[in-house]
N, C-alpha and C. Protein backbone atom coordinates (compact mmCIF):
# COMPACT_ATOMS: atom_id res chain seq x y z
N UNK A 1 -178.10 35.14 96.64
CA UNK A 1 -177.84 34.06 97.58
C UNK A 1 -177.79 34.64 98.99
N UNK A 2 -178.36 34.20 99.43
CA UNK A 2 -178.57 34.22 101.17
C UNK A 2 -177.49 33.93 101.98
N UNK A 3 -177.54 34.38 103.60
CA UNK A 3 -175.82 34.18 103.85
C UNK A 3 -176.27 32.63 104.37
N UNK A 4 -177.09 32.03 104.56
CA UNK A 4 -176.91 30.41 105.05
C UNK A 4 -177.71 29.37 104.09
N UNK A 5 -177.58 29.96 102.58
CA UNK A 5 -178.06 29.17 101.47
C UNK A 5 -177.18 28.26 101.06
N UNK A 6 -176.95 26.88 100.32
CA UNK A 6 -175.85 26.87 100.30
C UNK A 6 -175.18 27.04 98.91
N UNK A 7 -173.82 26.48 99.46
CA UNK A 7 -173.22 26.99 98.03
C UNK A 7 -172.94 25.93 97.03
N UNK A 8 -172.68 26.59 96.16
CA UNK A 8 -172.47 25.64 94.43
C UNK A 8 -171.61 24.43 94.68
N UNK A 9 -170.85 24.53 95.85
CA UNK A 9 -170.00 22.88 96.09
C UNK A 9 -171.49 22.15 96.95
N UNK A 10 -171.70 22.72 98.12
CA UNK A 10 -172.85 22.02 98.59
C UNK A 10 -173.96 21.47 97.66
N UNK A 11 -174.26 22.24 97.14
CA UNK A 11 -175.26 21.96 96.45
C UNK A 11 -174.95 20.73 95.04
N UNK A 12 -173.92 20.67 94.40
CA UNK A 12 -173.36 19.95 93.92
C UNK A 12 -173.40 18.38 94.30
N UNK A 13 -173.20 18.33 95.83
CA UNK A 13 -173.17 17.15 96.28
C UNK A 13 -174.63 16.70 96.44
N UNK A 14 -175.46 17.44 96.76
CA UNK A 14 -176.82 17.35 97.71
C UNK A 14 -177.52 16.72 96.30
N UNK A 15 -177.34 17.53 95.30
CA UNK A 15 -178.56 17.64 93.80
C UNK A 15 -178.48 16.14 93.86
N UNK A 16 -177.64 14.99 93.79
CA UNK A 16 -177.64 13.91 92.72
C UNK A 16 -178.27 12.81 93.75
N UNK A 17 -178.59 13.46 95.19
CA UNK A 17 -179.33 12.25 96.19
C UNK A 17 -180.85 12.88 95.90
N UNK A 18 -181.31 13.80 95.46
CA UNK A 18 -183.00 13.84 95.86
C UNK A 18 -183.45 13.44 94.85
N UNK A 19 -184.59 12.85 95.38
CA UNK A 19 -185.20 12.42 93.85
C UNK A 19 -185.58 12.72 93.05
N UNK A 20 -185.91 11.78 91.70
CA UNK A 20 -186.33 12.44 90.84
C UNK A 20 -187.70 12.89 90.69
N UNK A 21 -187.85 14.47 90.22
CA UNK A 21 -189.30 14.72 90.72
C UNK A 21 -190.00 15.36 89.17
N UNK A 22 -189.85 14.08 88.24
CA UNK A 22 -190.13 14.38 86.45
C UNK A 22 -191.56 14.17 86.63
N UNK A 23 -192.63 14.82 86.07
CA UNK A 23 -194.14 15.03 86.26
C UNK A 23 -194.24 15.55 84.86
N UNK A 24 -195.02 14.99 84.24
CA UNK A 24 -195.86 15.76 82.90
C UNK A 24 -196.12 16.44 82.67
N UNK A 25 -196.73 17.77 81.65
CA UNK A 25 -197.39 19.09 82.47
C UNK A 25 -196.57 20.13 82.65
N UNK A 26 -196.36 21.47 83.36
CA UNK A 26 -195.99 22.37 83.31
C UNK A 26 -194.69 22.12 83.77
N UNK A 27 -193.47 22.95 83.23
CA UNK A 27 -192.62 22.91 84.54
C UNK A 27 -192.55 23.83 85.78
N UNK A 28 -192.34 23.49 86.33
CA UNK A 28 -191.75 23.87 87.83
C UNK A 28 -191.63 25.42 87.66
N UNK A 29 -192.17 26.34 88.60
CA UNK A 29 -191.88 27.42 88.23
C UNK A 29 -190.64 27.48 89.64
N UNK A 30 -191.29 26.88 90.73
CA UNK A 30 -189.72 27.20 91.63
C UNK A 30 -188.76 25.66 91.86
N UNK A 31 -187.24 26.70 91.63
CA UNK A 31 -186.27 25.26 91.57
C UNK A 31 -186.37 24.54 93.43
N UNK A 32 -185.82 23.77 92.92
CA UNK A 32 -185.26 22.95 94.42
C UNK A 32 -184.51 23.22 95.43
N UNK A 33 -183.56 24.19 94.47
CA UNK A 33 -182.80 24.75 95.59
C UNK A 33 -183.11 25.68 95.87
N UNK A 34 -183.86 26.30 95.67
CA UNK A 34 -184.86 27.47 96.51
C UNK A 34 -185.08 27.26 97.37
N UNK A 35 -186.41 26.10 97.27
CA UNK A 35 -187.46 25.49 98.15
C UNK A 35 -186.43 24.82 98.92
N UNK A 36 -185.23 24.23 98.73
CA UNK A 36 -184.87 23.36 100.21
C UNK A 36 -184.57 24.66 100.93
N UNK A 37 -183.52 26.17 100.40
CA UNK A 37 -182.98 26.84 101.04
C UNK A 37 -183.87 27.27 101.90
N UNK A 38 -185.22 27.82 101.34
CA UNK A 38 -186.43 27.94 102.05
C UNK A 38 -186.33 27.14 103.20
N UNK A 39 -186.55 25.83 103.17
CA UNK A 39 -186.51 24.87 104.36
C UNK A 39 -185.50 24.90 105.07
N UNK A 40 -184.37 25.03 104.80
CA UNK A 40 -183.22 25.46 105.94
C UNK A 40 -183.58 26.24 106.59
N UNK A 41 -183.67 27.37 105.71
CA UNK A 41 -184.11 28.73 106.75
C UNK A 41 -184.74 28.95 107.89
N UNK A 42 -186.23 28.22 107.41
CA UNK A 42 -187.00 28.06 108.47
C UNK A 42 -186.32 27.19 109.21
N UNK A 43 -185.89 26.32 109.38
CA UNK A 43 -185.53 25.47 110.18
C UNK A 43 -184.47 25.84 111.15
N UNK A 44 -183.41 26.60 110.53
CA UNK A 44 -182.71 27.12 111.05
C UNK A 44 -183.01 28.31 111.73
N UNK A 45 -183.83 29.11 111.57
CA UNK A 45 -183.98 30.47 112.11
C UNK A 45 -185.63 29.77 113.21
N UNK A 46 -186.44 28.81 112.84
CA UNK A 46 -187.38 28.58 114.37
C UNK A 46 -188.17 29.46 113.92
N UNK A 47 -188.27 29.87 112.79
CA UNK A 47 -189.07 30.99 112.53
C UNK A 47 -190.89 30.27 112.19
N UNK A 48 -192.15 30.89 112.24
CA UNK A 48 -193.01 30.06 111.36
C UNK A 48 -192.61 30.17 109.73
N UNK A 49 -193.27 29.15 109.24
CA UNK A 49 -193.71 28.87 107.89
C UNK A 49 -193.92 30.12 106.80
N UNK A 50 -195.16 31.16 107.23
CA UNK A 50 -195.67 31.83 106.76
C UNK A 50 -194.42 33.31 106.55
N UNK A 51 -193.31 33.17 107.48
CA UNK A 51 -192.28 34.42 107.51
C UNK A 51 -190.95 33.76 107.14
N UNK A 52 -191.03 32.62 106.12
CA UNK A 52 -190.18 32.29 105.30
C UNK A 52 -189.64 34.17 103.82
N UNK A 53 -188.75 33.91 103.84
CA UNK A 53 -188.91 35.16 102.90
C UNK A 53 -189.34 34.66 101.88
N UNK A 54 -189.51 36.23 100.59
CA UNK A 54 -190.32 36.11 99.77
C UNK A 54 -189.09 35.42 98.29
N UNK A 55 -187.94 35.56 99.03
CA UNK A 55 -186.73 35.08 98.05
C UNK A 55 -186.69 33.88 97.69
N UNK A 56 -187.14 32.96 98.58
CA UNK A 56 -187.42 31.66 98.27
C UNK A 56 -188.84 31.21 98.10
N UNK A 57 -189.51 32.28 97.69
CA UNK A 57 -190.88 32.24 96.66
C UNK A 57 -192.16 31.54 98.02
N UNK A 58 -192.81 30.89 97.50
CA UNK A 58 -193.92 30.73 98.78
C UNK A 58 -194.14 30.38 99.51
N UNK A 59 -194.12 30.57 100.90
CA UNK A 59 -193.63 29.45 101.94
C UNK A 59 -194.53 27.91 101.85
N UNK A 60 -195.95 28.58 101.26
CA UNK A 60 -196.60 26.78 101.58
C UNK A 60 -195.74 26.01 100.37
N UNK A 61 -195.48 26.54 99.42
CA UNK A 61 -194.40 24.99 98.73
C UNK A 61 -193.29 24.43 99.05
N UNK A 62 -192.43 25.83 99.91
CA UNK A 62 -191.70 24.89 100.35
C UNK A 62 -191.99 24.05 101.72
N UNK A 63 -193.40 24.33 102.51
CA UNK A 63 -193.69 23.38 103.43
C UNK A 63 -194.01 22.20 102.87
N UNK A 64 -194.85 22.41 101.70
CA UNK A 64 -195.08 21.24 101.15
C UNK A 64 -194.13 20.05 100.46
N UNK A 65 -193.25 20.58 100.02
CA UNK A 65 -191.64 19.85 99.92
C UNK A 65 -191.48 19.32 101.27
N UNK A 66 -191.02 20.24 102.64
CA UNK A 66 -190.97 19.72 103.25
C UNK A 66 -191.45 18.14 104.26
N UNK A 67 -192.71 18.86 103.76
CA UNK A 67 -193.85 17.96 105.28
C UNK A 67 -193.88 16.40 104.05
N UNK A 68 -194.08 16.59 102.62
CA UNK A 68 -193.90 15.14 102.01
C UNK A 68 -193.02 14.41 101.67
N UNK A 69 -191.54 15.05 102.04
CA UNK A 69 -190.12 14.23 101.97
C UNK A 69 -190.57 13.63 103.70
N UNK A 70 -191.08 14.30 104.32
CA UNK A 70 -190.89 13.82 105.70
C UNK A 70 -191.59 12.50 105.84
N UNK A 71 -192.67 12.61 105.22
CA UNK A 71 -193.83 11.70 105.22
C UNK A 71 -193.35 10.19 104.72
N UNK A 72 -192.66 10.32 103.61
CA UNK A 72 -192.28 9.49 102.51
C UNK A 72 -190.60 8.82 103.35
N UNK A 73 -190.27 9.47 103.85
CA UNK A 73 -188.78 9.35 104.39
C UNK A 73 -187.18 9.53 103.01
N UNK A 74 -188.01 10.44 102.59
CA UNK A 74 -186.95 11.21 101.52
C UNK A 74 -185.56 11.68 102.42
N UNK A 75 -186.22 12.77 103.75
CA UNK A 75 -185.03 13.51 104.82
C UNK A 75 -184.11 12.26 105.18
N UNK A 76 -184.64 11.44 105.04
CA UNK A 76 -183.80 10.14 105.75
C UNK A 76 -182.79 9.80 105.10
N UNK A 77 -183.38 8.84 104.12
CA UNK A 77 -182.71 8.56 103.24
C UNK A 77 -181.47 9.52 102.55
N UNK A 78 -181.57 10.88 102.34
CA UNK A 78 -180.58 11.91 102.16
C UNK A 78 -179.49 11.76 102.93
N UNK A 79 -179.74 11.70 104.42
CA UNK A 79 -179.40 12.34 105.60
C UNK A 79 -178.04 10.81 105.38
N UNK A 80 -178.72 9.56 105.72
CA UNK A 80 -178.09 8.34 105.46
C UNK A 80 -177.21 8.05 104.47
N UNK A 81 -177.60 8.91 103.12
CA UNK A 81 -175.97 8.44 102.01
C UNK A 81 -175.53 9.73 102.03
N UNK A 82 -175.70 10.60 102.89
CA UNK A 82 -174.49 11.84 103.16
C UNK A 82 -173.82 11.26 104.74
N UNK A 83 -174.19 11.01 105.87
CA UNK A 83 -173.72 10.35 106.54
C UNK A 83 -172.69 8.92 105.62
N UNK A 84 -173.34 8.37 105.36
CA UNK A 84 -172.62 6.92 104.54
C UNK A 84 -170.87 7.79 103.43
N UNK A 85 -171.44 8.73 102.99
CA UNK A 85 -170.03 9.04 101.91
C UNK A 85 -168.91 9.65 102.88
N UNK A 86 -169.94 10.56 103.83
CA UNK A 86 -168.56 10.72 105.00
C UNK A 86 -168.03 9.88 105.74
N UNK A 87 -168.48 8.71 106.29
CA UNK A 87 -168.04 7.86 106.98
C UNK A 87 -166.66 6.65 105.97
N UNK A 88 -167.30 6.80 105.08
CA UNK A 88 -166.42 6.21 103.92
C UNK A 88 -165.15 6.94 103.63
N UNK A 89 -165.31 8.23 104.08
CA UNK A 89 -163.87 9.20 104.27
C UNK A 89 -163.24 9.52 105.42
N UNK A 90 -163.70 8.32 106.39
CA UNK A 90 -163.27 8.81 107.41
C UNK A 90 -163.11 10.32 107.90
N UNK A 91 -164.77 11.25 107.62
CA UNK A 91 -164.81 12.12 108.89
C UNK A 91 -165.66 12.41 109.89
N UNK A 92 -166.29 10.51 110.27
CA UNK A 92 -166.87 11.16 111.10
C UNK A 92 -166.80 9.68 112.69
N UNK A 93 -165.61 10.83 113.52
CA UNK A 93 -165.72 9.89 114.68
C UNK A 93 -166.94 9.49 115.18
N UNK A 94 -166.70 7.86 115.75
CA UNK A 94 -168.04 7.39 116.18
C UNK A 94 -167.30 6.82 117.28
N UNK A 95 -167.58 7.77 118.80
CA UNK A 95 -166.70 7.90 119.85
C UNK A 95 -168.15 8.10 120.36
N UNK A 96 -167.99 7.37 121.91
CA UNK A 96 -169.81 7.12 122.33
C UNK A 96 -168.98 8.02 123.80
N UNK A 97 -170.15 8.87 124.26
CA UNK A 97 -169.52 9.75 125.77
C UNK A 97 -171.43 9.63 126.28
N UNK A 98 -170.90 8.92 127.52
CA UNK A 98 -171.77 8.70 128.63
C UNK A 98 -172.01 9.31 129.58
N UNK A 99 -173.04 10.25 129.55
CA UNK A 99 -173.35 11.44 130.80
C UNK A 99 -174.35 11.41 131.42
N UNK A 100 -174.45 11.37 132.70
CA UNK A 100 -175.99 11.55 133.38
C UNK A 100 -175.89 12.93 133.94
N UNK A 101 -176.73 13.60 133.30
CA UNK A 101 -177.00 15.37 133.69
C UNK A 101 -178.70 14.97 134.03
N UNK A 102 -179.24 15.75 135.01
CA UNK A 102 -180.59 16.03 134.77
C UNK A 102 -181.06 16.91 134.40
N UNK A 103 -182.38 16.31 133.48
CA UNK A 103 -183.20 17.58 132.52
C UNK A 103 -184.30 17.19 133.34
N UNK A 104 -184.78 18.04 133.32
CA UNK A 104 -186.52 17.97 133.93
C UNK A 104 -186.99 18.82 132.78
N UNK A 105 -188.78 18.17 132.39
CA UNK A 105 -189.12 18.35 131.27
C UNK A 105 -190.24 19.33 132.50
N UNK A 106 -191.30 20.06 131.92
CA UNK A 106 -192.37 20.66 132.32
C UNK A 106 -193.39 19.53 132.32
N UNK A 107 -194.65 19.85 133.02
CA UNK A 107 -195.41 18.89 132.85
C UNK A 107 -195.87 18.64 132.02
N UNK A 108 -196.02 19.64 131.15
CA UNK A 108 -196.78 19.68 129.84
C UNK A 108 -196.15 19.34 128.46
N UNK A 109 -195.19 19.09 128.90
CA UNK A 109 -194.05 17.97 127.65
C UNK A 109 -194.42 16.14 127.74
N UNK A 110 -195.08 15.98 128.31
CA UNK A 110 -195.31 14.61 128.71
C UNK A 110 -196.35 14.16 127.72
N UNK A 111 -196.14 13.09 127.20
CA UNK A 111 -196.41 12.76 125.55
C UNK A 111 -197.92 12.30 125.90
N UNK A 112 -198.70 12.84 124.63
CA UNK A 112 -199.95 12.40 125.04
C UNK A 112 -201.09 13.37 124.81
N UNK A 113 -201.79 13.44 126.30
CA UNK A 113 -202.42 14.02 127.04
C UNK A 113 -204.14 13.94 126.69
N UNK A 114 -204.87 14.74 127.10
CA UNK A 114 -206.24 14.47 127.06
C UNK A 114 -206.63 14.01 124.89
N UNK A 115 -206.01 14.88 124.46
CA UNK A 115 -206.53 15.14 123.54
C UNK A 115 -205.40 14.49 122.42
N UNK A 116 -204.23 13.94 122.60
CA UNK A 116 -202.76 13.65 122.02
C UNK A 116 -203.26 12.50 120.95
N UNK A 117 -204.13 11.65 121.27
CA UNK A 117 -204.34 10.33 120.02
C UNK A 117 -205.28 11.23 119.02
N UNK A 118 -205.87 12.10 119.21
CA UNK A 118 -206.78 12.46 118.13
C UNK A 118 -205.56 13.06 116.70
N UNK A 119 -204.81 13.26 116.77
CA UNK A 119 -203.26 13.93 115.70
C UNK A 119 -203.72 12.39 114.84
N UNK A 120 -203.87 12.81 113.60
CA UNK A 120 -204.09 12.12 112.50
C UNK A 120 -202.50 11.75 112.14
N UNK A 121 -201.53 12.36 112.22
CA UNK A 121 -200.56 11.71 111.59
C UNK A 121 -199.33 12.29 112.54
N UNK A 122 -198.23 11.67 113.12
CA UNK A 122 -197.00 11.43 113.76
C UNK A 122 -196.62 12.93 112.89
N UNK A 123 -196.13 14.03 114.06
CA UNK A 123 -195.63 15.03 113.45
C UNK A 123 -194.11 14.55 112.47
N UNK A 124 -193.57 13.57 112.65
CA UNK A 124 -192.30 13.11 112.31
C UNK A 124 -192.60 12.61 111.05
N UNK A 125 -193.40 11.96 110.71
CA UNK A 125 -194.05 11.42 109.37
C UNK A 125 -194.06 9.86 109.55
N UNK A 126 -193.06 9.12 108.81
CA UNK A 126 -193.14 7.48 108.72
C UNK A 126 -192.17 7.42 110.24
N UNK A 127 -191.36 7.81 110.71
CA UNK A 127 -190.51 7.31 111.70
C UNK A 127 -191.19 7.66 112.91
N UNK A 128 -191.46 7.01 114.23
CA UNK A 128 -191.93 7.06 115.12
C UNK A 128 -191.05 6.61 116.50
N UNK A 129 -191.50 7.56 117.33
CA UNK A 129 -190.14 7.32 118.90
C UNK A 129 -190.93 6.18 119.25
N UNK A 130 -189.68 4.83 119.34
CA UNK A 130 -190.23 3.44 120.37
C UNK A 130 -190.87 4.30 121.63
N UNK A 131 -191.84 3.34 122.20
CA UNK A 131 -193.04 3.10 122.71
C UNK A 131 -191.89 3.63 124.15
N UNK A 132 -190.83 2.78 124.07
CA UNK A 132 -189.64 2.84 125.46
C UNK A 132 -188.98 4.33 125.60
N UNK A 133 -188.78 5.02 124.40
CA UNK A 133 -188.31 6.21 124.65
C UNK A 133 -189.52 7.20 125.34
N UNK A 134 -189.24 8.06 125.92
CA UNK A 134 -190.19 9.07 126.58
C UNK A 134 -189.66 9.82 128.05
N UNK A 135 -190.57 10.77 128.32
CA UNK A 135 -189.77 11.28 129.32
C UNK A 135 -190.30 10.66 130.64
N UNK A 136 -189.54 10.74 131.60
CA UNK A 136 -189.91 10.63 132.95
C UNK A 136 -188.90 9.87 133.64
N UNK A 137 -189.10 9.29 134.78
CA UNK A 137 -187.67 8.98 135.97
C UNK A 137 -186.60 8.10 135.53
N UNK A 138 -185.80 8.32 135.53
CA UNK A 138 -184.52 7.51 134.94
C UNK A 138 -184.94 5.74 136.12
N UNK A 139 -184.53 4.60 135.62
CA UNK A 139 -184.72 3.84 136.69
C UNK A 139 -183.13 3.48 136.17
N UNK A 140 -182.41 3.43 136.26
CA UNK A 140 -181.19 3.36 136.09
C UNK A 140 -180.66 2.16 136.22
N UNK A 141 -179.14 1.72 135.47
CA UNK A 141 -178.77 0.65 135.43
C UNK A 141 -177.95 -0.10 135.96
């Protein structure tokens, strides 16, 4: 076990929200909790894909776990009845704090660009930023 894999209570809770993934045919040579730890990792460390370690077996499966929970809105749905069981335990304040700081983006963060509609599919998968969100001048309220 890895030091940011998680552990047998985490994992406990996590197993009984993903779906069921019963297929005919061989079984599975890598478990789930590999492949998600895999996906933490990367995620957590910013690292590429390909320098996932070799402990959590191959990185393209667990991209591929990844990129088709994303697609499907599996991450969501998870994310929503683990949010939902904590909120039901009261731990999670929902206290709203209103700040105007300025960020200035580079120019080249600006959504789009010459070549931006040709992307066959929303890096995000099914969920997409309203048309209203985006960067540029605050017109304020």
């Amino acid at each position: 076990m890895g030091r940011g894999d998680l552990t047998n209570s985490q994992w406990a809770r996590l197993a009984p929200l993903l779906p069921k993934g019963k297929k005919p045919g061989r079984p599975p040579v890598w478990t789930r909790r590999q492949l998600i730890d895999g996906i933490r990792w990367r995620t957590r460390t910013g690292a590429p894909w390909r320098d996932v370690p070799d402990r959590y077996e191959p990185w393209d499966r667990a991209y591929d776990l990844f990129r088709r929970w994303q697609r499907d809105g599996t991450w969501k749905c998870i994310f929503n009845q683990l949010q939902g069981q904590a909120d039901a335990k009261d731990l999670i304040t929902w206290g709203i704090s209103v700040d105007s700081p300025v960020c200035r983006a580079h120019q080249h963060a600006r959504r789009g660009g010459e070549k931006g509609d040709l992307q066959k599919e929303s890096p995000g998968g099914i969920e997409t930023e309203p048309d209203d969100h985006g960067l540029g001048r605050s017109r304020g309220a």
